[in-house]
PDB file of N, CA and C in Angstrom:
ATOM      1  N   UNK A   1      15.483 130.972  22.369  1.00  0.00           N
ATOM      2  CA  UNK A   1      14.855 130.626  21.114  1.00  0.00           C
ATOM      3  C   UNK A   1      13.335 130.635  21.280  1.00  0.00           C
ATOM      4  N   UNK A   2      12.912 129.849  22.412  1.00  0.00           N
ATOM      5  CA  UNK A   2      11.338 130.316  22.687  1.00  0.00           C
ATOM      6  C   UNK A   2      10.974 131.811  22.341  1.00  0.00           C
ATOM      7  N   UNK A   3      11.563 132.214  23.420  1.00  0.00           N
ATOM      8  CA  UNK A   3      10.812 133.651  23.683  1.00  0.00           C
ATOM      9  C   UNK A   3      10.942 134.223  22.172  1.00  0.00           C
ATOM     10  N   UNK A   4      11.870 134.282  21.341  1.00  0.00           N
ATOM     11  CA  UNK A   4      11.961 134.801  19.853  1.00  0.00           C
ATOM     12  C   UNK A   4      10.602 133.964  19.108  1.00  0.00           C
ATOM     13  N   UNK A   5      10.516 133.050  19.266  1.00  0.00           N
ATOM     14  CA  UNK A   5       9.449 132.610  18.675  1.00  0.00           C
ATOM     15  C   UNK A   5       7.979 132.837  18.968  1.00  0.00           C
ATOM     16  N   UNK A   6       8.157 133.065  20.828  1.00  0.00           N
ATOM     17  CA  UNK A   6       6.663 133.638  21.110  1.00  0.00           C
ATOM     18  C   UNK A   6       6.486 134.547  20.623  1.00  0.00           C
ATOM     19  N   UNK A   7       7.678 135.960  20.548  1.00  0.00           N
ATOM     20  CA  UNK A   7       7.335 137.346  20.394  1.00  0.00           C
ATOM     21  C   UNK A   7       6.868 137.310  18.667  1.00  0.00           C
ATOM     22  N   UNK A   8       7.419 136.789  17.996  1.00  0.00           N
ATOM     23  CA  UNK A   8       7.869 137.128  16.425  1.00  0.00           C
ATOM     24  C   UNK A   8       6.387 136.625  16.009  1.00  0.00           C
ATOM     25  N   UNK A   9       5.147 135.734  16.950  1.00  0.00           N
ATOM     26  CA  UNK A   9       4.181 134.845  16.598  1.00  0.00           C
ATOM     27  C   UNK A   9       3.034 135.879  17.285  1.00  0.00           C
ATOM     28  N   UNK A  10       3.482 136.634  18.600  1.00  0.00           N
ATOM     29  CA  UNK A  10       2.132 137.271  18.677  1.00  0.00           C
ATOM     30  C   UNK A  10       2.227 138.710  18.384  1.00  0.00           C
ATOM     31  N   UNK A  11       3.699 139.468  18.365  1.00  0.00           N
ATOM     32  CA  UNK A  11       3.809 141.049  18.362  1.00  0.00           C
ATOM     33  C   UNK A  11       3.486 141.270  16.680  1.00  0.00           C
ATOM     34  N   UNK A  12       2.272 142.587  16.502  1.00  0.00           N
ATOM     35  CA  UNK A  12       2.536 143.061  14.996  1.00  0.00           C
ATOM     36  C   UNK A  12       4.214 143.168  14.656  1.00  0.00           C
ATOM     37  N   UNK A  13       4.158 142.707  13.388  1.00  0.00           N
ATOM     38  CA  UNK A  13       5.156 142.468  12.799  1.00  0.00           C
ATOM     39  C   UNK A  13       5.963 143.849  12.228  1.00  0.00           C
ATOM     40  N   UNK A  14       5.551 144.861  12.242  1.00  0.00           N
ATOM     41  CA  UNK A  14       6.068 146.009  12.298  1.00  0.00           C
ATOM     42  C   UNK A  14       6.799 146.144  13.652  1.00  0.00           C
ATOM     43  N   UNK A  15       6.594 146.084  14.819  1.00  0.00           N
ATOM     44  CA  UNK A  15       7.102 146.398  16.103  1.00  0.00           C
ATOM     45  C   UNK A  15       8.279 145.048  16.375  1.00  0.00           C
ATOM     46  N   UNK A  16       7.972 143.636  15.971  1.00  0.00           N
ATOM     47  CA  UNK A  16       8.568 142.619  15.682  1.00  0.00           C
ATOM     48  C   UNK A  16       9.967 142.445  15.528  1.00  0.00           C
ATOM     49  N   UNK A  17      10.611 143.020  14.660  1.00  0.00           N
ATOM     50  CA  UNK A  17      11.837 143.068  14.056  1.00  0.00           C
ATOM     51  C   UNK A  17      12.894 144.187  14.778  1.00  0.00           C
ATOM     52  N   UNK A  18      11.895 145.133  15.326  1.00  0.00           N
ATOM     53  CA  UNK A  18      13.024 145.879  16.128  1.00  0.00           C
ATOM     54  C   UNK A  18      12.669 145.481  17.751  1.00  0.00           C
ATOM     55  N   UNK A  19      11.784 144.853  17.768  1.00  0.00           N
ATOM     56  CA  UNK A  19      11.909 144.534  19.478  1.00  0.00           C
ATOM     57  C   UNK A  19      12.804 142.973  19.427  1.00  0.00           C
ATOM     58  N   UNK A  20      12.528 142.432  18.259  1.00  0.00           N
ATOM     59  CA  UNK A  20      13.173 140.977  18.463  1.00  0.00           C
ATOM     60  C   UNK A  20      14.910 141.549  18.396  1.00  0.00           C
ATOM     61  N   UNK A  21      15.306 142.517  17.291  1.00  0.00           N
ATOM     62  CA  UNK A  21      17.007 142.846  17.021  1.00  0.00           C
ATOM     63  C   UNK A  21      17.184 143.531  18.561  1.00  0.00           C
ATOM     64  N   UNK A  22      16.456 144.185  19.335  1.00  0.00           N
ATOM     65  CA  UNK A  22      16.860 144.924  20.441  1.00  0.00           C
ATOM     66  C   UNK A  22      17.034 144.216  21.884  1.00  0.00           C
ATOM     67  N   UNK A  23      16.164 142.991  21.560  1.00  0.00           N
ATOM     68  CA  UNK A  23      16.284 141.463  22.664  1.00  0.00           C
ATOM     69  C   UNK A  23      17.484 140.883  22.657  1.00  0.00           C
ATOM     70  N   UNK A  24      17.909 140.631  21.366  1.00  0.00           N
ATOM     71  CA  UNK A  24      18.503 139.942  21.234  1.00  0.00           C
ATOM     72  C   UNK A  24      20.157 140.290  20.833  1.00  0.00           C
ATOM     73  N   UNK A  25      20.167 141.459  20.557  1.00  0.00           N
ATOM     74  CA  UNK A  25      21.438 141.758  19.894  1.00  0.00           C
ATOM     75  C   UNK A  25      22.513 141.599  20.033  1.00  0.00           C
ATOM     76  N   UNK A  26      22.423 141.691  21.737  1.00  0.00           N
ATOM     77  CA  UNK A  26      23.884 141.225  22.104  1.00  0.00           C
ATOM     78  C   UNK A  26      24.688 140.082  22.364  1.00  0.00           C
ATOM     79  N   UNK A  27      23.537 139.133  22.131  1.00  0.00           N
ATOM     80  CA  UNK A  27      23.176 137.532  22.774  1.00  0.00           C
ATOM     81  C   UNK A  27      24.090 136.998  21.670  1.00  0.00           C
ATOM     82  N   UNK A  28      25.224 136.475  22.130  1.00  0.00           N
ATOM     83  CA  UNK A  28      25.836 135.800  20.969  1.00  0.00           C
ATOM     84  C   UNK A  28      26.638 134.462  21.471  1.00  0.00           C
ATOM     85  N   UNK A  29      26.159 133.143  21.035  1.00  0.00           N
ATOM     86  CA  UNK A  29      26.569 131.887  21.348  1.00  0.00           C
ATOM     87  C   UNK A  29      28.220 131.998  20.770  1.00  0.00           C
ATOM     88  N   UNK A  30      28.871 131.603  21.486  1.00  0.00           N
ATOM     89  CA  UNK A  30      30.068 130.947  21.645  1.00  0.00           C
ATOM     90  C   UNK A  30      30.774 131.977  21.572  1.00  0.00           C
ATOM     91  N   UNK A  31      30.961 133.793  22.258  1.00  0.00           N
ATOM     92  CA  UNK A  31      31.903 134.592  21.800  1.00  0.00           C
ATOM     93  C   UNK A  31      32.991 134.909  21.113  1.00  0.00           C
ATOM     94  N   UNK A  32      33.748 133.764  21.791  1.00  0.00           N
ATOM     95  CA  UNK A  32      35.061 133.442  21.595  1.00  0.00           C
ATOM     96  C   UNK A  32      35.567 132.884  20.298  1.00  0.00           C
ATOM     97  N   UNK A  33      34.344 132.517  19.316  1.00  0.00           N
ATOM     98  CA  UNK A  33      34.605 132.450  18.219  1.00  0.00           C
ATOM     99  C   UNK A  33      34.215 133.176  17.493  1.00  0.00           C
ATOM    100  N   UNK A  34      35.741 133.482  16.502  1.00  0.00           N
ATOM    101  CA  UNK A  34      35.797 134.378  15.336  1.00  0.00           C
ATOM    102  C   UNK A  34      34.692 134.482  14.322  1.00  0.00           C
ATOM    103  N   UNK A  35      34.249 135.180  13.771  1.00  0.00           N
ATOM    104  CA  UNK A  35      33.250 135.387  12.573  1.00  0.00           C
ATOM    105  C   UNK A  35      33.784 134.480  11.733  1.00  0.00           C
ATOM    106  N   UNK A  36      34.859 134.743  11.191  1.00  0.00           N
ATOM    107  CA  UNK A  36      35.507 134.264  10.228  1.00  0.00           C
ATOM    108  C   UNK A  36      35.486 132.585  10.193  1.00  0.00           C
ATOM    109  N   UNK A  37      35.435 131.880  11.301  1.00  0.00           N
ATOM    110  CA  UNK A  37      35.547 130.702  11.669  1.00  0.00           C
ATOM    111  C   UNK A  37      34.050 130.184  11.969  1.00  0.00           C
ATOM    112  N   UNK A  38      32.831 131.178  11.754  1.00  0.00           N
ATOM    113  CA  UNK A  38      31.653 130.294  11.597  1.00  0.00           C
ATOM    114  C   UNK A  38      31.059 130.445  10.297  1.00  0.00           C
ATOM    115  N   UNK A  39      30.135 129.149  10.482  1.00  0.00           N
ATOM    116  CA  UNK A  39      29.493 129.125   9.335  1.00  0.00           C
ATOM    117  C   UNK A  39      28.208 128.680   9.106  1.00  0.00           C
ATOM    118  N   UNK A  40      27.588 129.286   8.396  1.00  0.00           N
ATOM    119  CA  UNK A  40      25.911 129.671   8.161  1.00  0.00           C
ATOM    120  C   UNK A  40      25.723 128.833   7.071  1.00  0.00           C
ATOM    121  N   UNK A  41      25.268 128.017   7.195  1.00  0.00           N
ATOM    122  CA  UNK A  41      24.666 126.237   6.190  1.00  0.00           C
ATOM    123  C   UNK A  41      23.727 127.087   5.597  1.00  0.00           C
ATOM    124  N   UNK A  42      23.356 126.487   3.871  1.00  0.00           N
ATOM    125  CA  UNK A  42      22.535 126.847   3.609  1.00  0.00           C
ATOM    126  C   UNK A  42      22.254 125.546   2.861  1.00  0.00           C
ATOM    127  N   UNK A  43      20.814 124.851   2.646  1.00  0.00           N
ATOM    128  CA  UNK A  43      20.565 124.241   2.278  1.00  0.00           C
ATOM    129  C   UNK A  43      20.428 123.954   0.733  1.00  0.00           C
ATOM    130  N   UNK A  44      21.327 123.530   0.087  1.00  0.00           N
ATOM    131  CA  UNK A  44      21.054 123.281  -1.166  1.00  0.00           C
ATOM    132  C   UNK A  44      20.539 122.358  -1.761  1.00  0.00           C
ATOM    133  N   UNK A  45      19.954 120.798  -1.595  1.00  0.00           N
ATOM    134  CA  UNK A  45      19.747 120.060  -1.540  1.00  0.00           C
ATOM    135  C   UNK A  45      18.234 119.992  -1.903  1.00  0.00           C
ATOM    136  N   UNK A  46      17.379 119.631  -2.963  1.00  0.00           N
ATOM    137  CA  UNK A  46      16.115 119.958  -2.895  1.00  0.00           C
ATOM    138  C   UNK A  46      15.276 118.580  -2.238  1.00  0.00           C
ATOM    139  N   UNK A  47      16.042 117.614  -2.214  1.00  0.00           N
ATOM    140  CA  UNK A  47      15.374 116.090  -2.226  1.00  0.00           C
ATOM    141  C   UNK A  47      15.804 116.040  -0.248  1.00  0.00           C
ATOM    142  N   UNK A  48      16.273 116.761   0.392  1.00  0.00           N
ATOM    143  CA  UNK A  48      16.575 116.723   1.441  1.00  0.00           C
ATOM    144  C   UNK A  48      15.469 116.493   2.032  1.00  0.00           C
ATOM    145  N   UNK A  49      15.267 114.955   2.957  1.00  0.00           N
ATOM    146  CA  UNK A  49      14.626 114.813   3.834  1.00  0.00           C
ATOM    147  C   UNK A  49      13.711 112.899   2.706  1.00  0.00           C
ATOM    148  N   UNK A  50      14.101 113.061   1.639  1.00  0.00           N
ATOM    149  CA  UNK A  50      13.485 112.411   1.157  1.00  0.00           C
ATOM    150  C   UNK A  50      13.929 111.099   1.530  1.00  0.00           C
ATOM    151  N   UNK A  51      13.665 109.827   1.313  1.00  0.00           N
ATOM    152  CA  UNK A  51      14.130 108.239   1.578  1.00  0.00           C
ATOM    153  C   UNK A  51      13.537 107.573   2.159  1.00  0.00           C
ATOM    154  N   UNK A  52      13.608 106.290   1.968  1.00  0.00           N
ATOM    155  CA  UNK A  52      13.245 105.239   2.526  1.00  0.00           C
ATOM    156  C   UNK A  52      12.955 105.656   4.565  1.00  0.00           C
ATOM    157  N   UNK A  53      11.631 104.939   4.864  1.00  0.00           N
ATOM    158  CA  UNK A  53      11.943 105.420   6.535  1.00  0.00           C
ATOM    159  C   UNK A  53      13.282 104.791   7.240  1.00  0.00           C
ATOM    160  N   UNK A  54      13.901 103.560   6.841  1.00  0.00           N
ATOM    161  CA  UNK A  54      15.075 103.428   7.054  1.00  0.00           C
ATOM    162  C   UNK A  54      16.326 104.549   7.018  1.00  0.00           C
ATOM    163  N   UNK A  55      15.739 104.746   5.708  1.00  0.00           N
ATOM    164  CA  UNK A  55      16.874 105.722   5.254  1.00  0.00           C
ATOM    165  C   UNK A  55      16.629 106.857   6.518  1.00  0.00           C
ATOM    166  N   UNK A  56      15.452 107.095   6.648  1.00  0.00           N
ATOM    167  CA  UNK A  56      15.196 108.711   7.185  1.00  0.00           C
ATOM    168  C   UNK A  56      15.409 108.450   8.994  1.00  0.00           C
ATOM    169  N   UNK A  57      15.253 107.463   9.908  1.00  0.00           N
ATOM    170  CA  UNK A  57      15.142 106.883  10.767  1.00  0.00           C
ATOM    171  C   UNK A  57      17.474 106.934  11.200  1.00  0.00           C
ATOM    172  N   UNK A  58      18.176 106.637  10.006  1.00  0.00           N
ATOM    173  CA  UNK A  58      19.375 106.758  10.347  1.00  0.00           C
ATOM    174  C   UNK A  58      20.178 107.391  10.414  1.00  0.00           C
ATOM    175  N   UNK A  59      19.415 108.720   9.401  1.00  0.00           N
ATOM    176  CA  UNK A  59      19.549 110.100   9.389  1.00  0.00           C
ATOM    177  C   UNK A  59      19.444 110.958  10.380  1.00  0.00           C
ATOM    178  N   UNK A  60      18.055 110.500  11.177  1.00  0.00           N
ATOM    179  CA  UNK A  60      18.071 111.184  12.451  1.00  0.00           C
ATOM    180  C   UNK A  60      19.247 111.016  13.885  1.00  0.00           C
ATOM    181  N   UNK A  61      19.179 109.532  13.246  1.00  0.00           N
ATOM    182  CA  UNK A  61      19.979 108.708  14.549  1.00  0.00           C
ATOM    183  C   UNK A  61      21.553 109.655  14.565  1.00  0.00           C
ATOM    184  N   UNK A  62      22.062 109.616  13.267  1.00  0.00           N
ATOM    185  CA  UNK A  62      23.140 110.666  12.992  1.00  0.00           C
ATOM    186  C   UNK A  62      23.387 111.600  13.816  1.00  0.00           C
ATOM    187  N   UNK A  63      22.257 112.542  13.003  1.00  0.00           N
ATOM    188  CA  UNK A  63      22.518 113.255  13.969  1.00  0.00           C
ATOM    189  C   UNK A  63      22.131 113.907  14.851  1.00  0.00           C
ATOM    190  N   UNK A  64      21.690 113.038  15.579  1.00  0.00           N
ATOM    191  CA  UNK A  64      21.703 112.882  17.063  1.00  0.00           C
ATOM    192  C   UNK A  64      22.735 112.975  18.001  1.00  0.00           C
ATOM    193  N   UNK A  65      23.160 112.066  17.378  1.00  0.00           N
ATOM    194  CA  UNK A  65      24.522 111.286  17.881  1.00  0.00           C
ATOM    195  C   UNK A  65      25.604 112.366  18.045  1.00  0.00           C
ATOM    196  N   UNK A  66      25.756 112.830  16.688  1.00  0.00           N
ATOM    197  CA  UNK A  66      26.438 114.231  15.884  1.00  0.00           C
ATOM    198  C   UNK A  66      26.393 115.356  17.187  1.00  0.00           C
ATOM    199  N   UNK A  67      24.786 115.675  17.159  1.00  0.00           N
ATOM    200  CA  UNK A  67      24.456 116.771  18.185  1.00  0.00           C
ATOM    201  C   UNK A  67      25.425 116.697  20.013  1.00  0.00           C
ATOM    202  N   UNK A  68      24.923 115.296  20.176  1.00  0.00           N
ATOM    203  CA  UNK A  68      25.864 115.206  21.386  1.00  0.00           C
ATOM    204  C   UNK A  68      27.313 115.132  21.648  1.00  0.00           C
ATOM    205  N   UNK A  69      27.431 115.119  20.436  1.00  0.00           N
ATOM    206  CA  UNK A  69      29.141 115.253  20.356  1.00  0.00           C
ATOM    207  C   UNK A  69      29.432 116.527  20.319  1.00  0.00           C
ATOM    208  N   UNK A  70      28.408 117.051  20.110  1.00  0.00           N
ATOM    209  CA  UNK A  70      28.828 118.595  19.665  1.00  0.00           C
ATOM    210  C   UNK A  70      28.985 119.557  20.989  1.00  0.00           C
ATOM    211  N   UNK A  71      27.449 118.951  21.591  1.00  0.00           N
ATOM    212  CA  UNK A  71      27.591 119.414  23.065  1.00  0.00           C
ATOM    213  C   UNK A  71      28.391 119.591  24.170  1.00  0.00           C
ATOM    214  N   UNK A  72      28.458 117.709  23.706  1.00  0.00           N
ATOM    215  CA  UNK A  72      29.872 117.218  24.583  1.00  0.00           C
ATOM    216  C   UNK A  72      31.517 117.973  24.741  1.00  0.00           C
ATOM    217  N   UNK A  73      31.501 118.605  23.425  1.00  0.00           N
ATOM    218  CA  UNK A  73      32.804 119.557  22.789  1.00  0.00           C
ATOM    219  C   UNK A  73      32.838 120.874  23.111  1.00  0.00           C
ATOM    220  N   UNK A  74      31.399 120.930  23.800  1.00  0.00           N
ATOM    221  CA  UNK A  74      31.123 122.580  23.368  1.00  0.00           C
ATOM    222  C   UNK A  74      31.616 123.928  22.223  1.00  0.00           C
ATOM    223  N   UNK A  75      31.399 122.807  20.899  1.00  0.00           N
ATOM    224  CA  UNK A  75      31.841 123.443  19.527  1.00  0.00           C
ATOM    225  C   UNK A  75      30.524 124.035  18.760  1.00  0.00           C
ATOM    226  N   UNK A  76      30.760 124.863  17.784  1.00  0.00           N
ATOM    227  CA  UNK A  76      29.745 124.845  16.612  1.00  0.00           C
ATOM    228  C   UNK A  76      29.904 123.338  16.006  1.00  0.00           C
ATOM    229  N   UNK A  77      29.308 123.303  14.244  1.00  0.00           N
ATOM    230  CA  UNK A  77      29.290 122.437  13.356  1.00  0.00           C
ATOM    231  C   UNK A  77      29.921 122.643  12.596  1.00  0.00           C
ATOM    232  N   UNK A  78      31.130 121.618  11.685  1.00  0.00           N
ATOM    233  CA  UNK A  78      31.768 122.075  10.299  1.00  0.00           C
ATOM    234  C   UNK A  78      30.620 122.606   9.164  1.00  0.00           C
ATOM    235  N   UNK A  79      31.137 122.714   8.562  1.00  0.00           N
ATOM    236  CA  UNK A  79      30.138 122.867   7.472  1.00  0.00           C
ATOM    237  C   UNK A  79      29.379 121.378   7.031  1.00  0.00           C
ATOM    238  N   UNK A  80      30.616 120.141   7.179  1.00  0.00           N
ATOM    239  CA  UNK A  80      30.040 118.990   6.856  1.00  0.00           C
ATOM    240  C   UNK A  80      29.633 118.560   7.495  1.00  0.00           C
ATOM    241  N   UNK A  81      29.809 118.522   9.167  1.00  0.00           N
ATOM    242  CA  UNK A  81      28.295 118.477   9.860  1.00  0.00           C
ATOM    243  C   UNK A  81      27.515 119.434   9.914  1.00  0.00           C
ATOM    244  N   UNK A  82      27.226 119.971   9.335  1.00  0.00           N
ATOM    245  CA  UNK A  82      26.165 121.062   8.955  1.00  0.00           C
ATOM    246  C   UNK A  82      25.238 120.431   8.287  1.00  0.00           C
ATOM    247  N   UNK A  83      25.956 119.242   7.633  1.00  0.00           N
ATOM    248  CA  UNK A  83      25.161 118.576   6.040  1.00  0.00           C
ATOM    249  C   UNK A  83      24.423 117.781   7.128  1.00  0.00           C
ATOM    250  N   UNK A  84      25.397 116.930   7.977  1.00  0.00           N
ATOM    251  CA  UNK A  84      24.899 115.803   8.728  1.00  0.00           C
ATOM    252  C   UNK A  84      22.928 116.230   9.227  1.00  0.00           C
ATOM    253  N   UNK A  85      23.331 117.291  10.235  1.00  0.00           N
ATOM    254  CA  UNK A  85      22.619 117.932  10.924  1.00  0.00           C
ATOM    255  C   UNK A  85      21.145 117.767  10.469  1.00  0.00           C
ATOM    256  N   UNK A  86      21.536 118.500   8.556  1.00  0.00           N
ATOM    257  CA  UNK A  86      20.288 118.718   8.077  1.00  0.00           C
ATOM    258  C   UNK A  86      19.675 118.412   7.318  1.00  0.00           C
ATOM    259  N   UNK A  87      19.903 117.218   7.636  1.00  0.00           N
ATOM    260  CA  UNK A  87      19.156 115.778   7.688  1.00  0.00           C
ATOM    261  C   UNK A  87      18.523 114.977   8.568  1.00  0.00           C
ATOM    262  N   UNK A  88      18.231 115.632   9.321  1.00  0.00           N
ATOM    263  CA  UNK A  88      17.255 115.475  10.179  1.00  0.00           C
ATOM    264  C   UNK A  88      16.051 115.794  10.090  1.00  0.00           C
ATOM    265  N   UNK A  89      14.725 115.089   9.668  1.00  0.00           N
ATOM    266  CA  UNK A  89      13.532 114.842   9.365  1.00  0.00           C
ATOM    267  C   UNK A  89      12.978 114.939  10.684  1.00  0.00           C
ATOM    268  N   UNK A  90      12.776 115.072  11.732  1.00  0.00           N
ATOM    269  CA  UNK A  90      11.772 114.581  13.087  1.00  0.00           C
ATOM    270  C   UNK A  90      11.425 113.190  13.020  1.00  0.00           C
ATOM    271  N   UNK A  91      10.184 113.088  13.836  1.00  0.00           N
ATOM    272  CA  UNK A  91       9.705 111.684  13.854  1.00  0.00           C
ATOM    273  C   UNK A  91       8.369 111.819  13.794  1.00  0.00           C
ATOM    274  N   UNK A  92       8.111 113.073  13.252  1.00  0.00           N
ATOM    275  CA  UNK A  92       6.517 112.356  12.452  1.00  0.00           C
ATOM    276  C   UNK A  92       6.312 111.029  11.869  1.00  0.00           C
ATOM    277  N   UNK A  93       6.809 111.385  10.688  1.00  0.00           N
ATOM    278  CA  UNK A  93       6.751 110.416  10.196  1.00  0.00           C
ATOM    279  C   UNK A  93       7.333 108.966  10.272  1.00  0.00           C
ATOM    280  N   UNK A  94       7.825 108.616  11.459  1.00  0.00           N
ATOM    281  CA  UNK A  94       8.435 107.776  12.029  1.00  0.00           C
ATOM    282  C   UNK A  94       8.262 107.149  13.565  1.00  0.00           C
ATOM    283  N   UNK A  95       7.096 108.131  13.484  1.00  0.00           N
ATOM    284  CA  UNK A  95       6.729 107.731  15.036  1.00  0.00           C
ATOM    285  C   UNK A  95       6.148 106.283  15.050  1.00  0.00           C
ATOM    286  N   UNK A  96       6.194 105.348  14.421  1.00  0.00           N
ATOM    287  CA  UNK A  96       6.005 103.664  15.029  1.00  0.00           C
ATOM    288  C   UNK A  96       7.345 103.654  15.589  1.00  0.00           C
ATOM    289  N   UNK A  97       8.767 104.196  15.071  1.00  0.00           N
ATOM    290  CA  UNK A  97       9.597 103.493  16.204  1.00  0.00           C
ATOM    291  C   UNK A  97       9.800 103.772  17.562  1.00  0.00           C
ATOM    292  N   UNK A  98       8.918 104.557  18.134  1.00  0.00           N
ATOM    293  CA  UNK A  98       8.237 104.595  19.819  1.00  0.00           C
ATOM    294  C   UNK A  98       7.949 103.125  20.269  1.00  0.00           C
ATOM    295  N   UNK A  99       7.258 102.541  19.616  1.00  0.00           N
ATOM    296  CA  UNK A  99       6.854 101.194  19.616  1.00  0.00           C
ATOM    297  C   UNK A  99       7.496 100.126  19.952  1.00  0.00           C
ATOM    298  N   UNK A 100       7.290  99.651  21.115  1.00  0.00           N
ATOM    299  CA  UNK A 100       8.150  98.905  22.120  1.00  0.00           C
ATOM    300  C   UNK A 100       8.702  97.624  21.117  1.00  0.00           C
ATOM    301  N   UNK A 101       7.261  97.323  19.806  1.00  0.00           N
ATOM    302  CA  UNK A 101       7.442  96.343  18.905  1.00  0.00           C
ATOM    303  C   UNK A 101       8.200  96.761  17.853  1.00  0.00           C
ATOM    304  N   UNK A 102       8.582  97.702  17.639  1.00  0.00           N
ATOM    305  CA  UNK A 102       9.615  98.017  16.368  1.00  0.00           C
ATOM    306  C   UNK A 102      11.261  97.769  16.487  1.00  0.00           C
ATOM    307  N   UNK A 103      11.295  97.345  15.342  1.00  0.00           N
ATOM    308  CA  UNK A 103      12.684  96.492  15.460  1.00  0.00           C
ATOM    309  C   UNK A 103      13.933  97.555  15.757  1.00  0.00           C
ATOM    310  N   UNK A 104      13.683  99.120  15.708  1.00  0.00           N
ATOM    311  CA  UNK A 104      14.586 100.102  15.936  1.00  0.00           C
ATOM    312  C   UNK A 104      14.245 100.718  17.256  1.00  0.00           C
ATOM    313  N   UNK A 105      13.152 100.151  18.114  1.00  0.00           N
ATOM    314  CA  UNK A 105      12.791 100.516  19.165  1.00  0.00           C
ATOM    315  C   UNK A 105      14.208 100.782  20.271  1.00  0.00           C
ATOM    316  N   UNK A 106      14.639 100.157  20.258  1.00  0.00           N
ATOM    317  CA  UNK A 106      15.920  99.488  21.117  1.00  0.00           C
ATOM    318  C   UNK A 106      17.096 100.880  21.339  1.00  0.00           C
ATOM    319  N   UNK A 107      17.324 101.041  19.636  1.00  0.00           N
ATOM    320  CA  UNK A 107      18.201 102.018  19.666  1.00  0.00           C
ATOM    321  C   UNK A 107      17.999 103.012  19.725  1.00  0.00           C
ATOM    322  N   UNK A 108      16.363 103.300  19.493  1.00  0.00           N
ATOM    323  CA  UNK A 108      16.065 104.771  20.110  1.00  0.00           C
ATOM    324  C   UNK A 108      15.982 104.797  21.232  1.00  0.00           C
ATOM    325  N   UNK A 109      15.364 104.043  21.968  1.00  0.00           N
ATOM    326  CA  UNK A 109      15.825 104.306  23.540  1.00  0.00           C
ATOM    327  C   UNK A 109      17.068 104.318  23.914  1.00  0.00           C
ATOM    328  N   UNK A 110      17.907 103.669  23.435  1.00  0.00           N
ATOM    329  CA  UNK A 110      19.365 103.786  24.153  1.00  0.00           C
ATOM    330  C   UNK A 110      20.215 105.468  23.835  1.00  0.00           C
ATOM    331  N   UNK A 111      19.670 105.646  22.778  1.00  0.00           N
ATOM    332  CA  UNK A 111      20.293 106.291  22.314  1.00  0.00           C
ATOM    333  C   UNK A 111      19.438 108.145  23.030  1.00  0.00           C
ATOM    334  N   UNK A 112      18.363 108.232  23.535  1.00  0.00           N
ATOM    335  CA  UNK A 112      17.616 109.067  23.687  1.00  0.00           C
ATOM    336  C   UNK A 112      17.789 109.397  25.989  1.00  0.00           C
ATOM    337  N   UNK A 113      18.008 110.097  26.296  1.00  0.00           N
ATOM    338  CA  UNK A 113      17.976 110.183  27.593  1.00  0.00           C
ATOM    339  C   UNK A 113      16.349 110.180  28.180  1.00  0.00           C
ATOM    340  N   UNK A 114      16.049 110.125  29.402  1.00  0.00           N
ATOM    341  CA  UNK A 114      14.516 110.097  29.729  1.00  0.00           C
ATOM    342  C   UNK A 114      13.613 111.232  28.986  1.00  0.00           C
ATOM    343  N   UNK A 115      14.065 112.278  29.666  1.00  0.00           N
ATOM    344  CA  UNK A 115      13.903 113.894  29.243  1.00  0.00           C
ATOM    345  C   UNK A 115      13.653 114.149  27.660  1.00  0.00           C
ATOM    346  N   UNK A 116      14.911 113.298  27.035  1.00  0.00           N
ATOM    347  CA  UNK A 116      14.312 113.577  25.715  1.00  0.00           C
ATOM    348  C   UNK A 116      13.384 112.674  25.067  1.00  0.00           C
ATOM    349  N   UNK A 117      13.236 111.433  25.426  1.00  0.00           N
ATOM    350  CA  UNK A 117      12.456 110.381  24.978  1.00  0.00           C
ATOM    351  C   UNK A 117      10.974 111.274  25.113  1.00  0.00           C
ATOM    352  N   UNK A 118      10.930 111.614  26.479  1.00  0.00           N
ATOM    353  CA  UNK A 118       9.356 112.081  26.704  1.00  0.00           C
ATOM    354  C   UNK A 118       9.048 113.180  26.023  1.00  0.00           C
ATOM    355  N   UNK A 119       9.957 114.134  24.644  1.00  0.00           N
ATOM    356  CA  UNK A 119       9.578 115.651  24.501  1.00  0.00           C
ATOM    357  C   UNK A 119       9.392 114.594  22.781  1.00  0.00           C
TER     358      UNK A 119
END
């Protein structure tokens, strides 16, 4: 995913699209699953991301949580965790709960491994 993002950010964008389809073409996560059996989320939702920082803070926690289960399974996402997923805001705007003093401090650390706490 890097390297698609370095190339697609510094190569003219004419040369772009066929060096990125020719990188990448054959590269396909999870083989073994059918076309037919995945599925491509599309966001319909226009207010997505909107709420209370509570609201947006439990959203992430979700799916988070969601994500490692997913890992843990080594599955794709239903479609309805698809929804979960994308709802996930970052932590811009939420970055006080880093804050050893914030009352959600707790569960983001528990919930975050070293590696990811520090990215």
């Amino acid at each position: 995913m890097f390297l698609r993002l370095f190339l697609s950010t510094y190569l003219p964008s004419f040369f772009c699209k066929f060096t990125l389809d020719f990188l990448f073409a054959d590269f396909v996560l999870h083989p073994e699953i059918p076309n037919p059996d995945r599925h491509e989320y599309h966001i319909t939702d226009d207010a997505i991301g909107a709420g209370t920082p509570g609201e947006r803070f439990n959203n992430n926690v979700r799916a988070i949580r969601l994500l490692k289960k997913l890992e843990r399974e080594d599955r794709f996402a239903t479609p309805e965790e698809q929804a979960v997923l994308a709802q996930y805001v970052g932590w811009g705007g939420l970055a006080d709960c880093f804050d050893e003093r914030h009352s959600k401090y707790a569960e983001l650390k528990a919930l975050l491994d070293e590696d990811e706490y520090a990215a």
